[in-house]
PDB file of N, CA and C in Angstrom:
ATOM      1  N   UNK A   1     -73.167  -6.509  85.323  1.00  0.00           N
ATOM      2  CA  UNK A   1     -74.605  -6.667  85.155  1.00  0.00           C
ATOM      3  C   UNK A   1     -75.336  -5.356  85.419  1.00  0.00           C
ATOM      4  N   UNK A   2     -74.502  -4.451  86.194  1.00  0.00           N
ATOM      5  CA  UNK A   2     -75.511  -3.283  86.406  1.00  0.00           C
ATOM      6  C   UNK A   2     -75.532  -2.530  84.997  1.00  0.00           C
ATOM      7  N   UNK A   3     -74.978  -2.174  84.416  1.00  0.00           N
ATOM      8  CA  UNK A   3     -75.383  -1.755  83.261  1.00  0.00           C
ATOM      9  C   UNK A   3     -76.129  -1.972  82.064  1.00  0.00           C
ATOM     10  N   UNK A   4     -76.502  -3.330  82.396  1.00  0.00           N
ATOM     11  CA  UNK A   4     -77.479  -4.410  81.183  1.00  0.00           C
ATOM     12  C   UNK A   4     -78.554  -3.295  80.786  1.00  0.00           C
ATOM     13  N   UNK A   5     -79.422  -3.282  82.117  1.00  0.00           N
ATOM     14  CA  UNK A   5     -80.424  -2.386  82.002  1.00  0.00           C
ATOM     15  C   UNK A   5     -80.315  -1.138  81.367  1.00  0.00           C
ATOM     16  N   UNK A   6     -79.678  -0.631  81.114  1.00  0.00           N
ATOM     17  CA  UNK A   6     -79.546   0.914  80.600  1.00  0.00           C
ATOM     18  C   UNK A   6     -79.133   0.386  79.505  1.00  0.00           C
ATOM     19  N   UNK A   7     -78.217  -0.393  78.931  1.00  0.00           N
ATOM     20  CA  UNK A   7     -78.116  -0.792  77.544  1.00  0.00           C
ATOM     21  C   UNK A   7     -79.228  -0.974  76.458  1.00  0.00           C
ATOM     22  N   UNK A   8     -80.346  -2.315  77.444  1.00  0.00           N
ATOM     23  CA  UNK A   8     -81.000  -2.606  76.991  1.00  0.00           C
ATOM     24  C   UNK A   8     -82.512  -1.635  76.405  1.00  0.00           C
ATOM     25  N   UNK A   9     -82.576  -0.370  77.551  1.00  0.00           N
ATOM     26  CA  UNK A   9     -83.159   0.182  77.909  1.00  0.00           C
ATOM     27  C   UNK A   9     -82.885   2.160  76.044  1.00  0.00           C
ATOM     28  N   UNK A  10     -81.310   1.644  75.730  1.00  0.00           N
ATOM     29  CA  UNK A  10     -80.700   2.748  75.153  1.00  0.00           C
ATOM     30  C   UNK A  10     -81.335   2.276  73.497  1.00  0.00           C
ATOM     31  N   UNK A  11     -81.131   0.912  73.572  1.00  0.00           N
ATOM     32  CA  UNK A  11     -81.440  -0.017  72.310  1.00  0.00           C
ATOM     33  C   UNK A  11     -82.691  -0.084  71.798  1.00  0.00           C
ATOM     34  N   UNK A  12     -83.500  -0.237  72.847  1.00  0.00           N
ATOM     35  CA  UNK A  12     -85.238   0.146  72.504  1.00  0.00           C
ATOM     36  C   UNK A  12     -85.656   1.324  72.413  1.00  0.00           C
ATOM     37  N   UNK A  13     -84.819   2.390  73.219  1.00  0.00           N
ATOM     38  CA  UNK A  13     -85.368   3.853  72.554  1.00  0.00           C
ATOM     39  C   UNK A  13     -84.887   3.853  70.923  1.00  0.00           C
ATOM     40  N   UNK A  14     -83.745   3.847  70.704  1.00  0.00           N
ATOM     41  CA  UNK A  14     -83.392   3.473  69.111  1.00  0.00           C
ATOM     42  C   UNK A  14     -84.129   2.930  68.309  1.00  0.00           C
ATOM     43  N   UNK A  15     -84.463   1.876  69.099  1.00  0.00           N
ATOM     44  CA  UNK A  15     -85.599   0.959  67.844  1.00  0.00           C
ATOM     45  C   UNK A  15     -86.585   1.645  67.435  1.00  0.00           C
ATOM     46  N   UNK A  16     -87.247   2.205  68.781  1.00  0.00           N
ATOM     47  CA  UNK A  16     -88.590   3.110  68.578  1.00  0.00           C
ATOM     48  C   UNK A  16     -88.822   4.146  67.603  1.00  0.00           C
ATOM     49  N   UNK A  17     -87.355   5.044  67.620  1.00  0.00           N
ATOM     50  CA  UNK A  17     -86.868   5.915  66.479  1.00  0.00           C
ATOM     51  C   UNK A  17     -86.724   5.770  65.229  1.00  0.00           C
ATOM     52  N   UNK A  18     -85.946   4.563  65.185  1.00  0.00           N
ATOM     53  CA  UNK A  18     -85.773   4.332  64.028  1.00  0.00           C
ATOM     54  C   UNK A  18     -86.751   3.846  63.172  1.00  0.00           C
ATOM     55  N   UNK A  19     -88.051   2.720  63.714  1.00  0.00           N
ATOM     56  CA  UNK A  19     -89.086   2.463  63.211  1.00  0.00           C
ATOM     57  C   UNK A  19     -89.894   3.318  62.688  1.00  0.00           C
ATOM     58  N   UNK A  20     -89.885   4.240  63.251  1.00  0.00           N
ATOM     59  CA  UNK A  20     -90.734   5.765  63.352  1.00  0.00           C
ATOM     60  C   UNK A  20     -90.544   5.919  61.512  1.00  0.00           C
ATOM     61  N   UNK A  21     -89.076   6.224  61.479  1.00  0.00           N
ATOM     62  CA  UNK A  21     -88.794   6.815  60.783  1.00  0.00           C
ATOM     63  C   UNK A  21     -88.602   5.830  59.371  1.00  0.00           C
ATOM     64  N   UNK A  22     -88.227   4.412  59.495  1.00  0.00           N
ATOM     65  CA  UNK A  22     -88.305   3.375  58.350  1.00  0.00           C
ATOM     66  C   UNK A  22     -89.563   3.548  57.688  1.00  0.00           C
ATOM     67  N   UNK A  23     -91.135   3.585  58.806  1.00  0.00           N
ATOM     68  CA  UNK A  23     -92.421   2.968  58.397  1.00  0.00           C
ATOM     69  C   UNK A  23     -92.391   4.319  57.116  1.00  0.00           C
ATOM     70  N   UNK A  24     -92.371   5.340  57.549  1.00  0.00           N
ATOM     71  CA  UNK A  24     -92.478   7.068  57.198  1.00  0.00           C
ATOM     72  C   UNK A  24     -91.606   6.658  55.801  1.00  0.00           C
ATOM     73  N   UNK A  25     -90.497   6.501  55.634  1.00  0.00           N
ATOM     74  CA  UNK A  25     -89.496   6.890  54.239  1.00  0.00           C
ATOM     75  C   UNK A  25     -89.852   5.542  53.730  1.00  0.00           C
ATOM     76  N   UNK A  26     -89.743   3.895  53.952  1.00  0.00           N
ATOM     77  CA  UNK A  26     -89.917   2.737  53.084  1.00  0.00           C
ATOM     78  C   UNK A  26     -91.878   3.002  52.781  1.00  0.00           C
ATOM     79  N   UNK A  27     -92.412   2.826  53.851  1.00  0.00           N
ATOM     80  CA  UNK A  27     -93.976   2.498  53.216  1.00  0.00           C
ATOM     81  C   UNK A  27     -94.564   3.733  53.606  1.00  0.00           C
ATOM     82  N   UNK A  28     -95.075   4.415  52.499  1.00  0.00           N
ATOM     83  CA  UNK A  28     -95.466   6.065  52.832  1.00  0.00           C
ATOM     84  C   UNK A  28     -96.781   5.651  52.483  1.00  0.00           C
ATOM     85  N   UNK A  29     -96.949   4.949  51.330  1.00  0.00           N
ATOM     86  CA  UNK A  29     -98.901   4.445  50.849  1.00  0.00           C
ATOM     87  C   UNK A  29     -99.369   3.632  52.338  1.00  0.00           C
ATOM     88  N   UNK A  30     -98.754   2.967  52.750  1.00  0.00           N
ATOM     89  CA  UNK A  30     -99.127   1.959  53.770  1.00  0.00           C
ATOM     90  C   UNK A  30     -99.671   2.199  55.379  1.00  0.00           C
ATOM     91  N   UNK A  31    -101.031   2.124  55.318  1.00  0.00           N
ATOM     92  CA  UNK A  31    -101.089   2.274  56.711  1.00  0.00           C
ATOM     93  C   UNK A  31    -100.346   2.316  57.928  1.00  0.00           C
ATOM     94  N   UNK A  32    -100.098   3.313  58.545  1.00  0.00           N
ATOM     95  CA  UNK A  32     -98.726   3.173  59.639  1.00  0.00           C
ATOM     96  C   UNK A  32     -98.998   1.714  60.672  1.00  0.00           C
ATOM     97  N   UNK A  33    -100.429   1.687  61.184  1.00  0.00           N
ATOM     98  CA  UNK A  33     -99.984   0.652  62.451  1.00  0.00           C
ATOM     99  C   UNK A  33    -100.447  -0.699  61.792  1.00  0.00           C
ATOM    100  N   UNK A  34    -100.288  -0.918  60.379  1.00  0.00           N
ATOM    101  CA  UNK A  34    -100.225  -2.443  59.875  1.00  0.00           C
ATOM    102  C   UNK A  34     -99.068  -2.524  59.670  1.00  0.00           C
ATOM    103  N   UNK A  35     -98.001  -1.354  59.156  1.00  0.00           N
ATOM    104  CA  UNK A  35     -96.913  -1.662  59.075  1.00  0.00           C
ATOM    105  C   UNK A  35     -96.451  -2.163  60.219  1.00  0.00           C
ATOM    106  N   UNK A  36     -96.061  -1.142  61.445  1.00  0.00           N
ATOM    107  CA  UNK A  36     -95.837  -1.264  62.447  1.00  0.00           C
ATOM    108  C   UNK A  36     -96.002  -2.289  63.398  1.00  0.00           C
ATOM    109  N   UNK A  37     -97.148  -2.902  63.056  1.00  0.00           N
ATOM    110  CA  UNK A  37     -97.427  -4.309  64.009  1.00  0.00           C
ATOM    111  C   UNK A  37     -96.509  -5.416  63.058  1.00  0.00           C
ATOM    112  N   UNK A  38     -96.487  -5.106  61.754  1.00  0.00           N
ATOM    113  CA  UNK A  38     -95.782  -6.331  61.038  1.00  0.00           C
ATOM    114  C   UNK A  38     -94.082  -6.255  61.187  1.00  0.00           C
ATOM    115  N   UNK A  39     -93.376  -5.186  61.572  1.00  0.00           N
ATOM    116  CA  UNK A  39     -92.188  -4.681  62.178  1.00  0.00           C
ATOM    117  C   UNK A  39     -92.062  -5.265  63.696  1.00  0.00           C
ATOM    118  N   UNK A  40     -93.329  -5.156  64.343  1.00  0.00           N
ATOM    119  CA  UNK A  40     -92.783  -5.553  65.635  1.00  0.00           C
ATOM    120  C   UNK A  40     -93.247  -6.995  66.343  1.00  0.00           C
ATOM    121  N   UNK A  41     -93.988  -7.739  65.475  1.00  0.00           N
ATOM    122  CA  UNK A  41     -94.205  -9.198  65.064  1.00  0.00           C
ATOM    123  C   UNK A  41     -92.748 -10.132  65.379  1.00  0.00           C
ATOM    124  N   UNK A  42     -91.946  -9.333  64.409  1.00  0.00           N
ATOM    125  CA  UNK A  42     -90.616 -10.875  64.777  1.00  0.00           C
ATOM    126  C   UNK A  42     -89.989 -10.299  66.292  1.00  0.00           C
ATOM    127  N   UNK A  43     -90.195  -8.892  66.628  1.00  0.00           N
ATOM    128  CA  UNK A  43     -89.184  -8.612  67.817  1.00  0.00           C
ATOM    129  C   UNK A  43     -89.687  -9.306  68.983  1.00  0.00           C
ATOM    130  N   UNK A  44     -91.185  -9.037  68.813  1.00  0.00           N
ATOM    131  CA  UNK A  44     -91.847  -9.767  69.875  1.00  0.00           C
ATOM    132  C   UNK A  44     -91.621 -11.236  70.082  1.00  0.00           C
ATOM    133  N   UNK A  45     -91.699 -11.899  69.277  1.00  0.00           N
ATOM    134  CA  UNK A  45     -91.657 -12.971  68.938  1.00  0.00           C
ATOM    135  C   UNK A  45     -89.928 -13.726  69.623  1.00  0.00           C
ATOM    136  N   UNK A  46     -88.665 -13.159  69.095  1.00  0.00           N
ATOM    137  CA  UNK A  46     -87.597 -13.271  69.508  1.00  0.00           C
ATOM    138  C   UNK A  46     -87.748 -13.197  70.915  1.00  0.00           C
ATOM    139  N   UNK A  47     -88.142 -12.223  71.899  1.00  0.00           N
ATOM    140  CA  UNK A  47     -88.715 -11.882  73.157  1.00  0.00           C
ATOM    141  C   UNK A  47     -88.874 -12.830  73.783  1.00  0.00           C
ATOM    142  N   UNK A  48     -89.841 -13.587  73.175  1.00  0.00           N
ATOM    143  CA  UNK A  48     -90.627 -14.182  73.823  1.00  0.00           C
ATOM    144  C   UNK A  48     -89.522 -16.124  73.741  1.00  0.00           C
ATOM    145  N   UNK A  49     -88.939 -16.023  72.286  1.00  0.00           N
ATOM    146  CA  UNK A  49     -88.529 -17.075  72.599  1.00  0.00           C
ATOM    147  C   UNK A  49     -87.190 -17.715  72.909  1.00  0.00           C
ATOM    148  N   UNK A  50     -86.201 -16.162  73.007  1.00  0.00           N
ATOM    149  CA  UNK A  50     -85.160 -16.418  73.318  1.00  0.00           C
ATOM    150  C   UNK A  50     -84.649 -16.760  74.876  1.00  0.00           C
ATOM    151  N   UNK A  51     -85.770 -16.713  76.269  1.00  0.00           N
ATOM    152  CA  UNK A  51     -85.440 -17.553  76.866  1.00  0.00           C
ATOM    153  C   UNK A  51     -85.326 -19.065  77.241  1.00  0.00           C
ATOM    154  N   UNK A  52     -86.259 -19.824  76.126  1.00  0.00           N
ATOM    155  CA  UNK A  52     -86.310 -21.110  75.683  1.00  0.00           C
ATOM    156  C   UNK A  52     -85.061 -21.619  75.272  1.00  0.00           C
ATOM    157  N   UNK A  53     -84.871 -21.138  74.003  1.00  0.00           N
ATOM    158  CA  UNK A  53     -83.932 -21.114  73.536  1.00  0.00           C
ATOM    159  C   UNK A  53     -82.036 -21.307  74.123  1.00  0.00           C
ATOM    160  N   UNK A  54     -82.335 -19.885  74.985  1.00  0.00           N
ATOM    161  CA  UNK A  54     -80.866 -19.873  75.881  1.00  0.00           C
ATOM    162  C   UNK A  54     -80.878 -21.357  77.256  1.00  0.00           C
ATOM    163  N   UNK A  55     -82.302 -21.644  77.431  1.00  0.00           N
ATOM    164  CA  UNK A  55     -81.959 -22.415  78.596  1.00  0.00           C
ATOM    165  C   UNK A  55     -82.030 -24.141  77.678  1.00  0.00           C
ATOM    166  N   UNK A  56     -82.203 -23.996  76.592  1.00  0.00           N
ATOM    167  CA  UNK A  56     -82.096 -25.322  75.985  1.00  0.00           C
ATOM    168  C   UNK A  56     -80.657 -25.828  75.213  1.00  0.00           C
ATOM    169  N   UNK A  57     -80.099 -24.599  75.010  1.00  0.00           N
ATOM    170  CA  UNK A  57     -78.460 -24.467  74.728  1.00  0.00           C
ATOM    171  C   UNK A  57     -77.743 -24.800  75.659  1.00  0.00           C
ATOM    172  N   UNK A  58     -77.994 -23.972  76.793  1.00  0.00           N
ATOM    173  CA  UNK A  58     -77.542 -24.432  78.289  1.00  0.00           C
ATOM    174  C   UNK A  58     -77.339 -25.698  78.619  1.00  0.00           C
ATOM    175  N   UNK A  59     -78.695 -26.573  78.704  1.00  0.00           N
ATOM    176  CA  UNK A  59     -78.993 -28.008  78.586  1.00  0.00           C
ATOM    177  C   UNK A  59     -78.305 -28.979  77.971  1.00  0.00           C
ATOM    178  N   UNK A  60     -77.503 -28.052  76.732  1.00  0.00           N
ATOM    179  CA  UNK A  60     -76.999 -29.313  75.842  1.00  0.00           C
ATOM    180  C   UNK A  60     -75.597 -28.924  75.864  1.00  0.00           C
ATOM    181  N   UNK A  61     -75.352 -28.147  76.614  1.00  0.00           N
ATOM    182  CA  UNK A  61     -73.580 -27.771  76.618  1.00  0.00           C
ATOM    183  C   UNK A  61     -73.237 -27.698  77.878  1.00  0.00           C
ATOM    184  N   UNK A  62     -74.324 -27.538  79.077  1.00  0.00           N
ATOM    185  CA  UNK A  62     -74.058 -26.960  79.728  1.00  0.00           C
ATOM    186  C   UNK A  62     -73.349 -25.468  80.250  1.00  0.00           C
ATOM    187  N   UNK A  63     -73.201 -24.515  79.355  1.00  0.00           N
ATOM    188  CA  UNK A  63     -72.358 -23.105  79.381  1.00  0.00           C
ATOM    189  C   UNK A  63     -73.381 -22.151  78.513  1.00  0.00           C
ATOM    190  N   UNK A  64     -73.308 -20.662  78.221  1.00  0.00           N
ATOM    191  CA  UNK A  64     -74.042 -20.461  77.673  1.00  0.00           C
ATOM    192  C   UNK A  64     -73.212 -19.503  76.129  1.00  0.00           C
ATOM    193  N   UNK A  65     -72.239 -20.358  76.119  1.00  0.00           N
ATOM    194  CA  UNK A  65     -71.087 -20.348  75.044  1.00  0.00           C
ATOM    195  C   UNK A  65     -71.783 -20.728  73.664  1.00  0.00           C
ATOM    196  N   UNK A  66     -72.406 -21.499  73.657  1.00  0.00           N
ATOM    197  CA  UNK A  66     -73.427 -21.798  72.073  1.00  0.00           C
ATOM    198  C   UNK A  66     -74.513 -20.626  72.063  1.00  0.00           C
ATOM    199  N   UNK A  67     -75.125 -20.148  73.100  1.00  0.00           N
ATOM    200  CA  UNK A  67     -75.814 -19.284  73.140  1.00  0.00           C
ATOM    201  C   UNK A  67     -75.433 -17.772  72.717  1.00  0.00           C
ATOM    202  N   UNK A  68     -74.413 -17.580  73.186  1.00  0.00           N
ATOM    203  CA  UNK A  68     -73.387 -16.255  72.299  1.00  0.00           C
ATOM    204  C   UNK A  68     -73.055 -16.620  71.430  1.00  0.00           C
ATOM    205  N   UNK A  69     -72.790 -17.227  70.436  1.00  0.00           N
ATOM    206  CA  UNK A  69     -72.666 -17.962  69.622  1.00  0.00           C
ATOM    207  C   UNK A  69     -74.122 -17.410  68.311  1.00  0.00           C
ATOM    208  N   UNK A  70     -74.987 -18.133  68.964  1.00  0.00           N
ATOM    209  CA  UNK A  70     -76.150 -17.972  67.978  1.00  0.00           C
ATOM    210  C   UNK A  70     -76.177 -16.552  68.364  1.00  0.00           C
ATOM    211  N   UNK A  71     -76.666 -16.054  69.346  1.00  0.00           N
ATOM    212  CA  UNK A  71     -76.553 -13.663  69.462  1.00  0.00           C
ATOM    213  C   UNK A  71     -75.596 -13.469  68.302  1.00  0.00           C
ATOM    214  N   UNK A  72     -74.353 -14.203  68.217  1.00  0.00           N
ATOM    215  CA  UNK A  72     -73.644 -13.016  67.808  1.00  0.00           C
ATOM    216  C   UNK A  72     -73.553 -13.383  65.926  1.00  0.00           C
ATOM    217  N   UNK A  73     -73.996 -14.446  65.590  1.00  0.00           N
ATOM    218  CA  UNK A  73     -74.740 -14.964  64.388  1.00  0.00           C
ATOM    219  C   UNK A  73     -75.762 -13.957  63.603  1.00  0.00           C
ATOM    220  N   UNK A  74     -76.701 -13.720  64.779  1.00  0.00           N
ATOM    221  CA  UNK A  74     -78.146 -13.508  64.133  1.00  0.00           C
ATOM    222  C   UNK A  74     -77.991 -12.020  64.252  1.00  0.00           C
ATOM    223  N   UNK A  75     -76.718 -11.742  65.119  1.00  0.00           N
ATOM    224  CA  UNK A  75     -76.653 -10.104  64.887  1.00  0.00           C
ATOM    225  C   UNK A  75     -75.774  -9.757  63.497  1.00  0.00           C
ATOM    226  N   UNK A  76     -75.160 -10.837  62.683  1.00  0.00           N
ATOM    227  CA  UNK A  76     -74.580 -10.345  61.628  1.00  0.00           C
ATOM    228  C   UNK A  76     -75.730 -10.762  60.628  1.00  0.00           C
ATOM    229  N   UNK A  77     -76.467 -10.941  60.549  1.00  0.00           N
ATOM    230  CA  UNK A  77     -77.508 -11.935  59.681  1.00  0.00           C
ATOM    231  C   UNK A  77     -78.787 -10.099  59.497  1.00  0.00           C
ATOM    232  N   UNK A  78     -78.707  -9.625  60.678  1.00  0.00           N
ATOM    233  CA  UNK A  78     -79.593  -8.930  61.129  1.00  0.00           C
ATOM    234  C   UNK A  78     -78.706  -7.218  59.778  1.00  0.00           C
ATOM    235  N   UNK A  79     -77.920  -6.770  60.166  1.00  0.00           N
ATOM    236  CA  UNK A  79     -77.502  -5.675  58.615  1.00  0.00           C
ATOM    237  C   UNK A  79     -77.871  -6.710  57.552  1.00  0.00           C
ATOM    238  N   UNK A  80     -77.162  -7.512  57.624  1.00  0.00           N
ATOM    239  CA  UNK A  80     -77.412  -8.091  56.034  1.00  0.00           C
ATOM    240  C   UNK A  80     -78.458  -8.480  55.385  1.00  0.00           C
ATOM    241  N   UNK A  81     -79.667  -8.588  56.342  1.00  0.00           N
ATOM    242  CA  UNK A  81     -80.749  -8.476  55.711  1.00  0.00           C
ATOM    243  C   UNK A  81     -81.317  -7.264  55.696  1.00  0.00           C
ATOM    244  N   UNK A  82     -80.813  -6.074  56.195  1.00  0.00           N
ATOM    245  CA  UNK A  82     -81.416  -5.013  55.666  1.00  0.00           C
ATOM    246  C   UNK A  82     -80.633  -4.686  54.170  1.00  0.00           C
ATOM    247  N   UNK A  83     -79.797  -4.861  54.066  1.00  0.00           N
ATOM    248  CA  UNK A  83     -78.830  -4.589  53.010  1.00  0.00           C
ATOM    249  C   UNK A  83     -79.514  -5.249  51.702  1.00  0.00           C
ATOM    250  N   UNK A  84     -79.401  -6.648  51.816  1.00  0.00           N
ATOM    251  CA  UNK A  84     -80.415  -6.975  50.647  1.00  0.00           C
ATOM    252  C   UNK A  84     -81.854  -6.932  50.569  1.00  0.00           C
ATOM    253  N   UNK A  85     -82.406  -6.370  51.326  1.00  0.00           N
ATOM    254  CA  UNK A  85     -83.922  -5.799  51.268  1.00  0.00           C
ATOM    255  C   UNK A  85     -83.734  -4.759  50.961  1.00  0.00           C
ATOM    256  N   UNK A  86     -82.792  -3.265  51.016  1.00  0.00           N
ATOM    257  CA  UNK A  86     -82.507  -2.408  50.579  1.00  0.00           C
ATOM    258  C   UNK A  86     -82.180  -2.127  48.756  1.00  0.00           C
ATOM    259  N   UNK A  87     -81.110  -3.458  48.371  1.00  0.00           N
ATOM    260  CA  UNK A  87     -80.862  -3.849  46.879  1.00  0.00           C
ATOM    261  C   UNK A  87     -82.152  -3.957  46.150  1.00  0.00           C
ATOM    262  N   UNK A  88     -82.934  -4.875  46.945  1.00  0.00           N
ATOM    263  CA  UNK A  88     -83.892  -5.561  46.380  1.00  0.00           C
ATOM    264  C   UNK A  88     -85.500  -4.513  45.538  1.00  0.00           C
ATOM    265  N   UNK A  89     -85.427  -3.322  47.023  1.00  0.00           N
ATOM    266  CA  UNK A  89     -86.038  -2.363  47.252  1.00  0.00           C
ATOM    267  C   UNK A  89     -85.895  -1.817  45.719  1.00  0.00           C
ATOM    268  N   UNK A  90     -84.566  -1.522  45.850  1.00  0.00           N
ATOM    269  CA  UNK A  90     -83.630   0.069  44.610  1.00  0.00           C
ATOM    270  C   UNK A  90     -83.864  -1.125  43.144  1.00  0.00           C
ATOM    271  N   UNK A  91     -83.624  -2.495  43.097  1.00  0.00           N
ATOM    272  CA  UNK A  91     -83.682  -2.840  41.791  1.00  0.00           C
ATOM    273  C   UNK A  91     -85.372  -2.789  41.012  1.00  0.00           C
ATOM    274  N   UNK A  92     -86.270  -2.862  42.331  1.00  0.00           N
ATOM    275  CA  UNK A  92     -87.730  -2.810  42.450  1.00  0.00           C
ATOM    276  C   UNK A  92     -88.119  -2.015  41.716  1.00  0.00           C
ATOM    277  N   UNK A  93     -87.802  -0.595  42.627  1.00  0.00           N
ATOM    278  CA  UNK A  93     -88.210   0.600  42.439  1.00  0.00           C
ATOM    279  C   UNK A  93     -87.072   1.579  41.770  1.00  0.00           C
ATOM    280  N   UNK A  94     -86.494   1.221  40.728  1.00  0.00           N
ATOM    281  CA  UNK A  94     -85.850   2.771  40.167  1.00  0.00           C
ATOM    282  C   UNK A  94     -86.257   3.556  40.266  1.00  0.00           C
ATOM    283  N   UNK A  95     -84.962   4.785  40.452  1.00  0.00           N
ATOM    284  CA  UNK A  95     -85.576   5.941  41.003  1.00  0.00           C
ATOM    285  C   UNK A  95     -85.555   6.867  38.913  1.00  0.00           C
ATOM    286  N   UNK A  96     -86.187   7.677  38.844  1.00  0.00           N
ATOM    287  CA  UNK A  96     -86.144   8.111  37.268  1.00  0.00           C
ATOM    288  C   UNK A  96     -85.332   9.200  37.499  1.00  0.00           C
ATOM    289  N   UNK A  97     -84.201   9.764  36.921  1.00  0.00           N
ATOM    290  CA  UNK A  97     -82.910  10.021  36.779  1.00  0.00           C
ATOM    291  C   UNK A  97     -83.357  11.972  36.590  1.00  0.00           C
ATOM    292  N   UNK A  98     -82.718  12.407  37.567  1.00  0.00           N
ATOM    293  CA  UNK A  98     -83.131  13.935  37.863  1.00  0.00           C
ATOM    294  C   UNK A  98     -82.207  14.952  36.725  1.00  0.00           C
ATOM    295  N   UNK A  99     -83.422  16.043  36.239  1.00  0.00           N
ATOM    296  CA  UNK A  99     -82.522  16.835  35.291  1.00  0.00           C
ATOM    297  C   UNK A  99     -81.904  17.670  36.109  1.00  0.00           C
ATOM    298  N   UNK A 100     -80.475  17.996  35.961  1.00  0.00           N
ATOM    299  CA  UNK A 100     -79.842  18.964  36.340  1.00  0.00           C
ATOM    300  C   UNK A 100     -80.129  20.490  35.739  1.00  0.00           C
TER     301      UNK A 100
END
């Protein structure tokens, strides 16, 4: 457990970075802090309701074995929706084909 904190702590500097840098290269027309609040809308949100969540799993299994379970779900769910928002992006927006 002593290390949670610094994990958790390594993961949100990342996020911070990386947002930085998504809002900047995906929405360049787009106001930065509408983007930005609409980016940090679901994190907050997860935040807020994944201790509900873990203690209502708990409740119904007693263990928190269903609860890793759904983490380790929504962390494969979590690339793959950048991946097809990425497709979705490139079939959107072709890029027009550079003269050499």
């Amino acid at each position: 457990m002593g290390g949670d904190h610094r994990f958790y702590g390594l993961l949100g500097g990342s996020l911070i970075i990386v947002k930085g840098i998504v809002i900047i290269d995906y929405f360049p027309d787009q106001p930065y802090g509408r983007v930005n609040a609409l980016l940090t809308a679901p994190y907050n949100l997860a935040q807020a309701v994944a201790p509900l969540v873990g203690a209502a799993l708990w409740l119904l299994g007693s263990s928190y074995d269903s609860y890793l379970w759904l983490l380790f779900g929504v962390s494969l769910l979590i690339p793959l929706s950048f991946y097809l928002v990425r497709r979705r992006h490139e079939r959107d927006n072709p890029e027009p084909e550079q003269a050499v």
